[in-house]
C-alpha atoms as a PDB file:
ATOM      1  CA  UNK A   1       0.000   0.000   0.000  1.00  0.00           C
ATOM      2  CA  UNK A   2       1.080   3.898  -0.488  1.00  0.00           C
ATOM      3  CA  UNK A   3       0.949   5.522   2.468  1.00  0.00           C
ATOM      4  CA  UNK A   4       1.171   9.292   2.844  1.00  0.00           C
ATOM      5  CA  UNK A   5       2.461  10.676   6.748  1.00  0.00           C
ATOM      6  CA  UNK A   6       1.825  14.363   7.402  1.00  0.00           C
ATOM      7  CA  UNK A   7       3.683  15.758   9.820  1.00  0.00           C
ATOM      8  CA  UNK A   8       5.022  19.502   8.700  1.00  0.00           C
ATOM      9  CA  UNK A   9       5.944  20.651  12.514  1.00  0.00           C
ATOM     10  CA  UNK A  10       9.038  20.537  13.971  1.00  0.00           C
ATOM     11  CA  UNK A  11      11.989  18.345  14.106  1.00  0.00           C
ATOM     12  CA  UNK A  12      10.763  16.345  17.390  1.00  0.00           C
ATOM     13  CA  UNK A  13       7.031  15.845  16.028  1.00  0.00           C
ATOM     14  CA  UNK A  14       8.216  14.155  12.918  1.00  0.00           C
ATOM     15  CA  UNK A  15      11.021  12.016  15.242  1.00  0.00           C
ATOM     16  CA  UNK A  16       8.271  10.623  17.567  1.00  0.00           C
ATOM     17  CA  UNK A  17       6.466   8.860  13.904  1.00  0.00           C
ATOM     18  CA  UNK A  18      10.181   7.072  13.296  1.00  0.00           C
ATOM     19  CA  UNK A  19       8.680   3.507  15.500  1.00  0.00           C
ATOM     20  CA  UNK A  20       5.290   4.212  13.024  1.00  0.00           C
ATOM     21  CA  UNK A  21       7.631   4.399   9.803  1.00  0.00           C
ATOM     22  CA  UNK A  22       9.610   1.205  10.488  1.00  0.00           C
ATOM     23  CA  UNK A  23       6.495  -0.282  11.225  1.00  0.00           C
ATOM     24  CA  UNK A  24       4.631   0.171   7.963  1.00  0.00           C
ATOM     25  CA  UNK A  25       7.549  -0.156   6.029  1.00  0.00           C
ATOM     26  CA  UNK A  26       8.735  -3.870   7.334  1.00  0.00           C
ATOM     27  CA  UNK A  27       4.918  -4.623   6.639  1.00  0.00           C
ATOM     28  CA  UNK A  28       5.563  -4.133   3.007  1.00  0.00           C
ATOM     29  CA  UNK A  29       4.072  -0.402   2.538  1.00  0.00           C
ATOM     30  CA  UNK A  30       5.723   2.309   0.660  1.00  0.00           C
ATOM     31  CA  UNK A  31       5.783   5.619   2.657  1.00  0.00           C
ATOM     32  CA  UNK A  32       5.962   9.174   1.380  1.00  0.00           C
ATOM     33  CA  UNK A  33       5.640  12.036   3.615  1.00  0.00           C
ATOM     34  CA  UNK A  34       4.582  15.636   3.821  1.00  0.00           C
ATOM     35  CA  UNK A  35       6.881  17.419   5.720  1.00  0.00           C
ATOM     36  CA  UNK A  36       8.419  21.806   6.320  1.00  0.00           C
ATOM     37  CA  UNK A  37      12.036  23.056   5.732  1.00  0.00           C
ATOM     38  CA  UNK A  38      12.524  22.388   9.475  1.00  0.00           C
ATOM     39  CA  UNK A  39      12.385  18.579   9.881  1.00  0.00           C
ATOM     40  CA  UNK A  40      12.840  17.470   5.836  1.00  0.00           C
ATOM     41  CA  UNK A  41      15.901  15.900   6.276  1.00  0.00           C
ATOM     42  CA  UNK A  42      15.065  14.339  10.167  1.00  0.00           C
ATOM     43  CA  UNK A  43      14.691  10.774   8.135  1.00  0.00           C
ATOM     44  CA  UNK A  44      17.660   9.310   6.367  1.00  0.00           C
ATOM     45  CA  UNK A  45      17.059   9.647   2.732  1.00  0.00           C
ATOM     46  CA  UNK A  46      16.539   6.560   2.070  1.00  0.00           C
ATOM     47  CA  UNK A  47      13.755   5.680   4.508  1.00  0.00           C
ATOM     48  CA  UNK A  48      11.103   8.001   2.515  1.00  0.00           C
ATOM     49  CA  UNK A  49       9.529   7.214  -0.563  1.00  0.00           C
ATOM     50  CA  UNK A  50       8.847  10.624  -1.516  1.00  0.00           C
ATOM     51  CA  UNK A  51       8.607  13.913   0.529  1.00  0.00           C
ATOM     52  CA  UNK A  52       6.739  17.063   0.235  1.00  0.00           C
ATOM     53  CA  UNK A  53       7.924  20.054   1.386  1.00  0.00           C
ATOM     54  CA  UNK A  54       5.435  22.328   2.964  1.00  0.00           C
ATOM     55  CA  UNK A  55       6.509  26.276   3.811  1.00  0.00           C
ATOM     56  CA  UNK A  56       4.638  27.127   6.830  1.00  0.00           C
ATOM     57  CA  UNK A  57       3.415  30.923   6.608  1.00  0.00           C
ATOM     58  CA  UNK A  58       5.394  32.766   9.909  1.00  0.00           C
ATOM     59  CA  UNK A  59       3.897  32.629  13.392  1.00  0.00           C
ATOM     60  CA  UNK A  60       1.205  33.821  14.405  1.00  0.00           C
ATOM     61  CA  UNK A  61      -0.332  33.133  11.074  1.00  0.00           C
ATOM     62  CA  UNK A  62      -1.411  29.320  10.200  1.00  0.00           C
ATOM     63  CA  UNK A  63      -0.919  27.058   7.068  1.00  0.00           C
ATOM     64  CA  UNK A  64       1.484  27.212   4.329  1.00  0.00           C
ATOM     65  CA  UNK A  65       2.645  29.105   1.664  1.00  0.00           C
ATOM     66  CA  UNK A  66       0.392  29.309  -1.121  1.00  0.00           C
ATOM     67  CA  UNK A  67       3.503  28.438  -3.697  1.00  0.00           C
ATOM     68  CA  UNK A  68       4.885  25.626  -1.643  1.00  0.00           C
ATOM     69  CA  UNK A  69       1.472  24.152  -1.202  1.00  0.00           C
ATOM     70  CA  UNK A  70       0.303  24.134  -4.527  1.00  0.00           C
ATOM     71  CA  UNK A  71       3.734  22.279  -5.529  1.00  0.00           C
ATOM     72  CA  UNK A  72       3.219  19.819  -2.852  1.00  0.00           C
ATOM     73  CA  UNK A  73      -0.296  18.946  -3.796  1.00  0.00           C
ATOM     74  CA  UNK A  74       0.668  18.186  -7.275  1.00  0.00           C
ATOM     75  CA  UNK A  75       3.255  15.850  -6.454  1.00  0.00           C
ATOM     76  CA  UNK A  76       1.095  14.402  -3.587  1.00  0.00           C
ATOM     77  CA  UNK A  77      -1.673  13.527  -6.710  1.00  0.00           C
ATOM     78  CA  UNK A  78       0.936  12.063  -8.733  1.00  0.00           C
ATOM     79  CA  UNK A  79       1.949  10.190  -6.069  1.00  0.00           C
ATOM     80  CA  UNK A  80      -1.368   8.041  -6.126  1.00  0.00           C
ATOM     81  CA  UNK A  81      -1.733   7.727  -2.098  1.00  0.00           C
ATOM     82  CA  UNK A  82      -3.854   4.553  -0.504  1.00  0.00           C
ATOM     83  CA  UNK A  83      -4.369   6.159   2.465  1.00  0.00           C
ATOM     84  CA  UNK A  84      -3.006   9.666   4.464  1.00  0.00           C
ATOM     85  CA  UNK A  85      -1.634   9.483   8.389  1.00  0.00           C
ATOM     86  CA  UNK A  86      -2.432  12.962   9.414  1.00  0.00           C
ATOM     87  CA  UNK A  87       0.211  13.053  12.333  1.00  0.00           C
ATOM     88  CA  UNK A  88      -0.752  16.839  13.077  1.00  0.00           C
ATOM     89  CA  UNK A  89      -2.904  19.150  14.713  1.00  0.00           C
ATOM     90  CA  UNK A  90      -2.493  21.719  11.997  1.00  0.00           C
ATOM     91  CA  UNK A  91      -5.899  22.140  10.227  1.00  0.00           C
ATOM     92  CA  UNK A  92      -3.842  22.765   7.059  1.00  0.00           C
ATOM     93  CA  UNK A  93      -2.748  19.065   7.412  1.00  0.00           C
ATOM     94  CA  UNK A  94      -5.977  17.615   7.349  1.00  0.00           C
ATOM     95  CA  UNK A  95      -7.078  19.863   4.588  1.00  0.00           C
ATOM     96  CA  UNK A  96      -3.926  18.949   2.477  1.00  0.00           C
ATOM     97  CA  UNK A  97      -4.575  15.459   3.196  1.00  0.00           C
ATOM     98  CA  UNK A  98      -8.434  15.674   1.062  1.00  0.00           C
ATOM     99  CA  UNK A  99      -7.209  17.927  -1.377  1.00  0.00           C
ATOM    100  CA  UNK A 100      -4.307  15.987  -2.365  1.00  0.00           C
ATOM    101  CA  UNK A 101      -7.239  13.297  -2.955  1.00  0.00           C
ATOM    102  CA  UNK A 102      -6.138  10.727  -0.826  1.00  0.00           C
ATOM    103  CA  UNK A 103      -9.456   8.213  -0.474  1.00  0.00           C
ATOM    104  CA  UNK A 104      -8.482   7.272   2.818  1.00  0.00           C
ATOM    105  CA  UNK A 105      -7.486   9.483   5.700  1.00  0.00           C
ATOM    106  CA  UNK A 106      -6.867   8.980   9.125  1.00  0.00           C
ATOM    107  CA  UNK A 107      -5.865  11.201  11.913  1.00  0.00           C
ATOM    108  CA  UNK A 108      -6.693  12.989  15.718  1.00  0.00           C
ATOM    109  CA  UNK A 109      -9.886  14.512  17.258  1.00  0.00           C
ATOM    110  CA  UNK A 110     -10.634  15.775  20.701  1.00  0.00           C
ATOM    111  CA  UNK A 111     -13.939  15.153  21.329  1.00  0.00           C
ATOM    112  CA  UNK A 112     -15.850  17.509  23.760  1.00  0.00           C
ATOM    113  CA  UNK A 113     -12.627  19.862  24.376  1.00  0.00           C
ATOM    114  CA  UNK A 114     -12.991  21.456  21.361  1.00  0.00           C
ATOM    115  CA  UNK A 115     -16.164  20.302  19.990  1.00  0.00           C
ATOM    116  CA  UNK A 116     -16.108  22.990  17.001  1.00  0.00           C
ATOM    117  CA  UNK A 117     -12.874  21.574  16.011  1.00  0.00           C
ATOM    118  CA  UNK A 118     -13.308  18.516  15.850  1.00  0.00           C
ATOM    119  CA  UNK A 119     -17.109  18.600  13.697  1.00  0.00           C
ATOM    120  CA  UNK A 120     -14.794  20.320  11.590  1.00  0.00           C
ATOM    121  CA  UNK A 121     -12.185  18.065  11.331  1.00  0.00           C
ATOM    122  CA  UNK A 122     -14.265  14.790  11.109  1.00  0.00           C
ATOM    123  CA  UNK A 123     -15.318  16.268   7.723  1.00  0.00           C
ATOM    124  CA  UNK A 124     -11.663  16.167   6.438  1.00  0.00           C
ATOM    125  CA  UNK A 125     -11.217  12.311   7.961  1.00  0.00           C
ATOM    126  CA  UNK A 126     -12.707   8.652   7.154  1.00  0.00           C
ATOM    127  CA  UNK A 127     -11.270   7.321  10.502  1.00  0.00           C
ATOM    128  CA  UNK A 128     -11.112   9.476  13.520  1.00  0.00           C
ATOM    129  CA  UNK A 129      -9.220   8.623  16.579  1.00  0.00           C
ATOM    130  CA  UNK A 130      -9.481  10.642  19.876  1.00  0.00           C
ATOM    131  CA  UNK A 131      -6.525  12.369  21.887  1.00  0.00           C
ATOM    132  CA  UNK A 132      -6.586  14.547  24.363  1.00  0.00           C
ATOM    133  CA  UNK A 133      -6.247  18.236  23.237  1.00  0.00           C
ATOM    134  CA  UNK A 134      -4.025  19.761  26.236  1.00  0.00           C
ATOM    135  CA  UNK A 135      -0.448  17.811  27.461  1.00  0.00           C
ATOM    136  CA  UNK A 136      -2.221  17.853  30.830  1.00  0.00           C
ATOM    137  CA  UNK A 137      -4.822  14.992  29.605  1.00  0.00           C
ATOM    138  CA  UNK A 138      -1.818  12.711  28.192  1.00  0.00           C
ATOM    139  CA  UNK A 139      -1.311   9.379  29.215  1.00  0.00           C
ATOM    140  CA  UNK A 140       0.925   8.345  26.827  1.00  0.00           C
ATOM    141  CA  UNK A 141       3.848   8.685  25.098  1.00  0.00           C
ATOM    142  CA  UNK A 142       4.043  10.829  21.791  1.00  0.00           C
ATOM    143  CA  UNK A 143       5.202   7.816  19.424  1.00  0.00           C
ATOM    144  CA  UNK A 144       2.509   5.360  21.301  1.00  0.00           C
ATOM    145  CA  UNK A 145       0.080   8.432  20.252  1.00  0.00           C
ATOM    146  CA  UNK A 146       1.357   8.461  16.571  1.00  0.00           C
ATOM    147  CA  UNK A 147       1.578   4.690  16.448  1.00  0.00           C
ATOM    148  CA  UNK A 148      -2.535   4.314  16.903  1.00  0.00           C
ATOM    149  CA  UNK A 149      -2.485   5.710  13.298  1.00  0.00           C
ATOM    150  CA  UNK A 150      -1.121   2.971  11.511  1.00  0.00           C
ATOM    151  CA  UNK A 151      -3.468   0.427  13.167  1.00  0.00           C
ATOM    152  CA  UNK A 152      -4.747  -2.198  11.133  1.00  0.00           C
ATOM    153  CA  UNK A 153      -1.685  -1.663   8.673  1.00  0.00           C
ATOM    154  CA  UNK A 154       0.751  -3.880  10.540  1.00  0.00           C
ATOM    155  CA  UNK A 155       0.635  -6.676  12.851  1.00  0.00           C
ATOM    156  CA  UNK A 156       2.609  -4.932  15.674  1.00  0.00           C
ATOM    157  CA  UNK A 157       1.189  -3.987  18.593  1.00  0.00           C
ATOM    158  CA  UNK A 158       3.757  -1.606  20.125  1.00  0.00           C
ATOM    159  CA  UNK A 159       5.575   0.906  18.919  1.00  0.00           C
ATOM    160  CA  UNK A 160       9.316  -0.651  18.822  1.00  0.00           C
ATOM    161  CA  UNK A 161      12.348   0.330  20.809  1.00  0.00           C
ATOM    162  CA  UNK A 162      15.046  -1.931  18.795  1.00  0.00           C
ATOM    163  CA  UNK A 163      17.547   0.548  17.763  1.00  0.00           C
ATOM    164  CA  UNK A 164      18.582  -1.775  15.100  1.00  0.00           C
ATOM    165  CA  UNK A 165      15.061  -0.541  13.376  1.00  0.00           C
ATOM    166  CA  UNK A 166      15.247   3.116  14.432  1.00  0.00           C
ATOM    167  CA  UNK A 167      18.693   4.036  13.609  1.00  0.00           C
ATOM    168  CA  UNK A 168      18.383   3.145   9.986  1.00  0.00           C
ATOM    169  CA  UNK A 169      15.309   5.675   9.120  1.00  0.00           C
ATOM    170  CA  UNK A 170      17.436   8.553  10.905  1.00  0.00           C
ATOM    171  CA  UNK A 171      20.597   8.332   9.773  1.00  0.00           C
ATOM    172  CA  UNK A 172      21.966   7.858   6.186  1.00  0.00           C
ATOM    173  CA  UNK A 173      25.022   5.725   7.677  1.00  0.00           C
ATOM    174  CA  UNK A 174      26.490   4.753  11.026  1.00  0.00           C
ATOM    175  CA  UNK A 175      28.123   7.638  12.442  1.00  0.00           C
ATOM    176  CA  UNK A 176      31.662   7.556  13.732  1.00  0.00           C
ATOM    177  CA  UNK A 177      32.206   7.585  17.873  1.00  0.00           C
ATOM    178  CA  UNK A 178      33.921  11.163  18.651  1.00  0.00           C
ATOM    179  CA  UNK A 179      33.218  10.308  22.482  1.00  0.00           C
ATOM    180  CA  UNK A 180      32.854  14.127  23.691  1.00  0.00           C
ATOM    181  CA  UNK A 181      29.404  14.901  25.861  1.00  0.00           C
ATOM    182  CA  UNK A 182      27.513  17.200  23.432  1.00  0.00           C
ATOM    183  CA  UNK A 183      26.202  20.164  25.081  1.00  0.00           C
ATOM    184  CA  UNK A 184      23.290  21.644  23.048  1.00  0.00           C
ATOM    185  CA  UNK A 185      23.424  24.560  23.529  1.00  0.00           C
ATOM    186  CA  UNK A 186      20.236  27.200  23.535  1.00  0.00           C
ATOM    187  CA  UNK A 187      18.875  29.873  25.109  1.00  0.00           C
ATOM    188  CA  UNK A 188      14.941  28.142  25.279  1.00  0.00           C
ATOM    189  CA  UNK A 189      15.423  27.387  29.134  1.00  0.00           C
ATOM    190  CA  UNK A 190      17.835  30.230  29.965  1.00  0.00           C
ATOM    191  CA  UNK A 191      14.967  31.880  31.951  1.00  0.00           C
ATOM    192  CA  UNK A 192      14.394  28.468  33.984  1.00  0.00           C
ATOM    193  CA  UNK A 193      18.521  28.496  34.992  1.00  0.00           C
ATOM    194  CA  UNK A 194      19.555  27.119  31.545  1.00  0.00           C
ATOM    195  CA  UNK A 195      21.638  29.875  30.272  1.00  0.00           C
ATOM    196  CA  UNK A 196      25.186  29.877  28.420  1.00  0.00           C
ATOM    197  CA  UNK A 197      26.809  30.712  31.770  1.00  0.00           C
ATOM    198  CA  UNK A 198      25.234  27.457  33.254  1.00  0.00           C
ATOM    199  CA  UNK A 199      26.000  25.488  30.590  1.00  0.00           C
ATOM    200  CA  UNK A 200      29.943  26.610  30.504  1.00  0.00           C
ATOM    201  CA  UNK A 201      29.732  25.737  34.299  1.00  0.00           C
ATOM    202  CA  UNK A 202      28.640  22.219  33.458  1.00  0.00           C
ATOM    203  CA  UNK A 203      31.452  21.961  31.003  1.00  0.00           C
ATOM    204  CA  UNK A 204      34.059  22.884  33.247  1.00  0.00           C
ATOM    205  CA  UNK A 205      32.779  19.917  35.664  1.00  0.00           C
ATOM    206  CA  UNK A 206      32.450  17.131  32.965  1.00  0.00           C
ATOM    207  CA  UNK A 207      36.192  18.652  32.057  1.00  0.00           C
ATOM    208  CA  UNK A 208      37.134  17.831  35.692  1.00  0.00           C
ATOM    209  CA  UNK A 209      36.088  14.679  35.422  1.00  0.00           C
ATOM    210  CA  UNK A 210      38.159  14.103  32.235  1.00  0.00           C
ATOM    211  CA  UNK A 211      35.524  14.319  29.696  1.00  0.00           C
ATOM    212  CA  UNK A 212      36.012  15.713  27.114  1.00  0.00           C
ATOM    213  CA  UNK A 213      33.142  18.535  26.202  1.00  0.00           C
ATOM    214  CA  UNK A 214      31.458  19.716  22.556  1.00  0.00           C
ATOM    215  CA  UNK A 215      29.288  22.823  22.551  1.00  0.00           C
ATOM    216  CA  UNK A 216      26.688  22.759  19.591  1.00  0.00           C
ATOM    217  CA  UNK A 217      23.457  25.458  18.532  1.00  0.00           C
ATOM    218  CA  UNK A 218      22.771  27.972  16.365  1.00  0.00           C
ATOM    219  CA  UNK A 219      23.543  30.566  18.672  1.00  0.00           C
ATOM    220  CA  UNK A 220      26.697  31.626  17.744  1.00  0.00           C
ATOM    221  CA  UNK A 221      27.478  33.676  20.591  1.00  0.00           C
ATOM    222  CA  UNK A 222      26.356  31.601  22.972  1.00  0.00           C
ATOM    223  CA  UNK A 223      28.196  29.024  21.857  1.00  0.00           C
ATOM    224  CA  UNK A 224      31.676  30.262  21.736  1.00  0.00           C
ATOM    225  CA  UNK A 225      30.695  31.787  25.686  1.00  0.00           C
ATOM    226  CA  UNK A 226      30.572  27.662  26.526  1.00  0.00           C
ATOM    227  CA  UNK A 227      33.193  27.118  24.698  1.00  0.00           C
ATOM    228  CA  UNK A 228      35.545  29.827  26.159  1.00  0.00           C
ATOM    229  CA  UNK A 229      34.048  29.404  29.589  1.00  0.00           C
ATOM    230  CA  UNK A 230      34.262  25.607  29.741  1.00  0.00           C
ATOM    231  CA  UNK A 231      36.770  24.518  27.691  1.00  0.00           C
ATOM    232  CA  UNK A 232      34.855  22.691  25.447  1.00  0.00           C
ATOM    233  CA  UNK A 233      34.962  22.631  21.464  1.00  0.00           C
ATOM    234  CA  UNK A 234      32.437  24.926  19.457  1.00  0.00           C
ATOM    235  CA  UNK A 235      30.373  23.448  16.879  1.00  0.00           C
ATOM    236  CA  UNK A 236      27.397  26.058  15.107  1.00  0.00           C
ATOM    237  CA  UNK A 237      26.172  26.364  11.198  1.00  0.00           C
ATOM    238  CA  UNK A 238      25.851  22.490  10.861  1.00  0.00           C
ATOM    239  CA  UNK A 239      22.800  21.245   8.632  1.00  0.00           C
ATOM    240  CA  UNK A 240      20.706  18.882  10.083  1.00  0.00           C
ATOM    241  CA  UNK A 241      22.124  15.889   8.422  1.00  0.00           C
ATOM    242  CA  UNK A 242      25.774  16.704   9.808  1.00  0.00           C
ATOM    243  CA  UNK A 243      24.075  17.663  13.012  1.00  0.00           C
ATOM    244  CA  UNK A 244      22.531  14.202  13.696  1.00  0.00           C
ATOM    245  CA  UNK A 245      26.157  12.458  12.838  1.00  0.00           C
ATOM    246  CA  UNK A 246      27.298  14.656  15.761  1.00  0.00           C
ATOM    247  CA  UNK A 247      24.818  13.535  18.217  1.00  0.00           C
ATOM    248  CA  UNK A 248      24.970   9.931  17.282  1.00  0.00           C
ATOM    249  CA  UNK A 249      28.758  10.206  17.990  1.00  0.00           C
ATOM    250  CA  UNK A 250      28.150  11.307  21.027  1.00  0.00           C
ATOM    251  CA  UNK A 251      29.148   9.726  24.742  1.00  0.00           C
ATOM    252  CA  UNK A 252      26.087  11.550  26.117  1.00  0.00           C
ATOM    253  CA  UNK A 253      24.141  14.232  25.341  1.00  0.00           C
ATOM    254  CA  UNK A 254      22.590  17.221  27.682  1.00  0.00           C
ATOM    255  CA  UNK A 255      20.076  19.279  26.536  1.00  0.00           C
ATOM    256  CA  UNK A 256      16.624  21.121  26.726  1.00  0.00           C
ATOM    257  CA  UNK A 257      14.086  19.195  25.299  1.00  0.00           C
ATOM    258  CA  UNK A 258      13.565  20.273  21.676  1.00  0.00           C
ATOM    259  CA  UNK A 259      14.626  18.253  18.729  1.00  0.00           C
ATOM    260  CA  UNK A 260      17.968  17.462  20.132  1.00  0.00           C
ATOM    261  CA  UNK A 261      16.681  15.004  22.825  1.00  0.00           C
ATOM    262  CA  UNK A 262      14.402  13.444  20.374  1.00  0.00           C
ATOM    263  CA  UNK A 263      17.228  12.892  18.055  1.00  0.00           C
ATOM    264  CA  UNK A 264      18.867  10.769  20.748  1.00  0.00           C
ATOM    265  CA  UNK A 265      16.174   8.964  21.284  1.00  0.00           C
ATOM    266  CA  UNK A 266      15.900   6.886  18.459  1.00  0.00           C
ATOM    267  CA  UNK A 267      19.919   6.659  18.137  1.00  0.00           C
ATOM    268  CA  UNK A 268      19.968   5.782  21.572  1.00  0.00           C
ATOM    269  CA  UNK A 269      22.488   8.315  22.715  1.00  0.00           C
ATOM    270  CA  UNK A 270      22.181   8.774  26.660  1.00  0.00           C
ATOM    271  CA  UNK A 271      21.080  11.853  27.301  1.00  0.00           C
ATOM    272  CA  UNK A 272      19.909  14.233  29.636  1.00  0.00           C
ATOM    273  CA  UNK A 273      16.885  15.849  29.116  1.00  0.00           C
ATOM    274  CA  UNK A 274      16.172  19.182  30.525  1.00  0.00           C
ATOM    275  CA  UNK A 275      12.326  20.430  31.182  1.00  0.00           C
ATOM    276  CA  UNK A 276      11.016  23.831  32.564  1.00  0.00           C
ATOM    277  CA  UNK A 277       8.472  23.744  35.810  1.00  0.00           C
ATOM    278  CA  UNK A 278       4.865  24.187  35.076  1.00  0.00           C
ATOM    279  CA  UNK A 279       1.723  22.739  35.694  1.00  0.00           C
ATOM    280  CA  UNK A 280       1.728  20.266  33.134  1.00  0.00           C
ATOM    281  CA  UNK A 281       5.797  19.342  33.811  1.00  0.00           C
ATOM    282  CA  UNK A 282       4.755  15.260  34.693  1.00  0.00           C
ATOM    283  CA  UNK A 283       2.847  15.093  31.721  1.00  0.00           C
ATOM    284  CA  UNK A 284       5.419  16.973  29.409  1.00  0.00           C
ATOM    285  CA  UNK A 285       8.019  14.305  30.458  1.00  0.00           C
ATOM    286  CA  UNK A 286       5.893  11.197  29.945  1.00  0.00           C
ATOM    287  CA  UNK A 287       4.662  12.102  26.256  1.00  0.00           C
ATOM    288  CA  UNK A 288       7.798  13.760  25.402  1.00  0.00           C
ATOM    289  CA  UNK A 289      11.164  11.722  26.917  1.00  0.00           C
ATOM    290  CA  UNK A 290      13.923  10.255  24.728  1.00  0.00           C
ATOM    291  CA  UNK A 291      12.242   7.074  23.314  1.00  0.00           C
ATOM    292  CA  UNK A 292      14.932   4.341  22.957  1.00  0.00           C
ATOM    293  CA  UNK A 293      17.601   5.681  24.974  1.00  0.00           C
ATOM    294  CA  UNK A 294      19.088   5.554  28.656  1.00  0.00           C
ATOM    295  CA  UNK A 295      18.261   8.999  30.094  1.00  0.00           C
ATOM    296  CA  UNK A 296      17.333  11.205  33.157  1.00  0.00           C
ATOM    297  CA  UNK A 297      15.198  13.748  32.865  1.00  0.00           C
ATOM    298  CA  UNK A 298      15.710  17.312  35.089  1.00  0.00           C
ATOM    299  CA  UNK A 299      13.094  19.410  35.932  1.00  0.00           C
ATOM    300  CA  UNK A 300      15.139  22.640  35.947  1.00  0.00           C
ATOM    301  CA  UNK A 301      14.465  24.852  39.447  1.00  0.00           C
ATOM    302  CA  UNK A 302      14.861  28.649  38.221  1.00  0.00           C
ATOM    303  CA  UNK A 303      15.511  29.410  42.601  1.00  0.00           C
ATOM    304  CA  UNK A 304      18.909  27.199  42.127  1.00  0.00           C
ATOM    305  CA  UNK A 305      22.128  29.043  41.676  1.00  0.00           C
ATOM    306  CA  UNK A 306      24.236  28.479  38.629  1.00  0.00           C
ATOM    307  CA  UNK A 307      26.523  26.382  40.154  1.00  0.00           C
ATOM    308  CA  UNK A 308      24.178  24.373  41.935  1.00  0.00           C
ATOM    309  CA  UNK A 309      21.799  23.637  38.528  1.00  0.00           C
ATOM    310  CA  UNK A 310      25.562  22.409  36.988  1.00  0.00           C
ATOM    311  CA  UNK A 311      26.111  20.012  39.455  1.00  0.00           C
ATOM    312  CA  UNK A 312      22.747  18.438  39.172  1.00  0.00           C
ATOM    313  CA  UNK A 313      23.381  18.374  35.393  1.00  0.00           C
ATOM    314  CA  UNK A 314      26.581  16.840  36.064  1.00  0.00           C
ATOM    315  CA  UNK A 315      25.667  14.042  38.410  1.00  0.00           C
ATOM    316  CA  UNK A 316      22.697  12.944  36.239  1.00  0.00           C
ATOM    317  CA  UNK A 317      25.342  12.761  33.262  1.00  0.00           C
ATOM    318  CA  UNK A 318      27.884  11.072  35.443  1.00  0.00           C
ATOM    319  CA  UNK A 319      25.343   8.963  36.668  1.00  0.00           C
ATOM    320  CA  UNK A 320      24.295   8.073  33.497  1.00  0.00           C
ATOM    321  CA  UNK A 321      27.547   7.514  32.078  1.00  0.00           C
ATOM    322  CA  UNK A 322      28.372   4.942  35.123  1.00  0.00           C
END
């Protein structure tokens, strides 16, 4: 069967469909995939079919470009789709899904807590499964979520932790050990304790203990102040194919959970996975932990000192790496 995923988020969303992928795709099916600049080149390039690239119009605005989606939608048609997984909560995804004349399409309602919604979005769907609509309902992890999608396409009944399946769809070929701790390095949690300073401070500790450290982000600046401040080496500007080869050479990773942790998840790079407090923190960590790989997660306390937040970093990493 031809099988269409639609995911066009970010780099974690599409990472938490990698157990769904290897599932339909040892069943026999072939997989193409809708996906934005952001997380096209998440799967290796050879674990895709096809894939459409959607342009998201900027934030706050919703939907794509009208360019990009026109292209998409022809090559979608061409591509003569069974049946669409809409992986998304993006109304654009579920329209995309019925214009691109897919006959079957599956994907996510909420029921009563958004009742408008979801009238709306039964329209666009042949098979409707519920989830809750806030993290605070979730019971369940993000790729057990995703995996409901592709029931009745494949015999499996969970969604699979056997790296020797994941790896594969993320990585175009084994990456070489470098054996540093990869800091990732951004300034999402800085306001939670998280900031470049902290981070340099957790260097200079994994340096004491005779590890060596590699500071990686898109912050330039911030990057080079870890690096400076820590002795550790400076990676920024990597694409995210050369990006994922440096986390899946990685002794351990540390970061703030974004598409780093999830990343390491299905390589199975330890890692330790950094959340800010709220409300909703327990739930946050149960849908969205590293899948397949050893890790501690660290609810980050914005009342600790800098010092203090690096030595809890530190001992979960040490602990881990023990």
């Amino acid at each position: 069967m031809n099988v269409l995923l639609v995911r066009a988020d970010g780099i974690g969303d599409a990472l938490a469909c990698v157990p769904l992928l290897a599932a339909l795709r040892d069943a026999g099916h072939t997989v193409g995939a809708v996906l934005g600049p952001a997380n096209r080149d998440v799967f290796a390039q050879t674990a895709l079919a096809r894939v459409h690239v959607l342009e998201r119009i900027a934030w706050p605005h919703h939907g794509s470009t009208p360019q990009s989606r026109r292209r998409a939608l022809a090559e979608a048609r061409l591509g003569g789709y069974d049946i669409a997984l809409v992986a998304s909560e993006e109304m654009d995804a579920f329209r995309f899904a019925r214009e691109a004349r897919v006959a079957r399409r599956v994907g996510f309602v909420s029921g009563w807590e958004k009742p408008f919604k979801t009238l709306w979005v039964r329209r666009l769907l042949t098979r409707a499964l519920r989830r809750p609509a806030t993290a605070a309902r979730a019971t369940e992890h993000e790729v057990q979520t995703l995996f409901r999608l592709g029931a009745g396409l494949f015999a499996e009944t969970q969604p699979t932790r056997d790296l020797s399946r994941l790896r594969p769809l993320v990585l175009d070929e084994p990456a070489a050990p470098h054996g540093a701790v990869v800091l990732q390095v951004s300034q999402k949690l800085a306001g939670c304790g998280l900031d470049p300073a902290t981070y340099a401070a957790l260097a200079a500790r994994l340096n004491a203990h005779g590890l060596a450290v590699l500071a990686a982000g898109d912050d330039e600046r911030a990057v080079a102040l870890v690096a400076r401040e820590g002795a550790a080496e400076a990676r920024t500007r990597l694409g995210v194919r050369e990006w994922k080869a440096l986390l899946a050479g990685a002794r351990l990773l540390v970061t703030p959970d974004s598409g780093a942790a999830h990343v390491a998840g299905m390589l199975g790079v330890p890692c330790v996975d950094c959340f800010a407090p709220s409300g909703a923190t327990a739930r946050d960590i149960l849908r969205w932990r590293p899948w397949a790989a050893p890790n501690r997660t660290i609810v980050l306390d914005p009342a600790r000192d800098r010092e203090s937040t690096a030595a809890q970093l530190a001992h979960a990493a040490l602990e881990l790496l023990a």
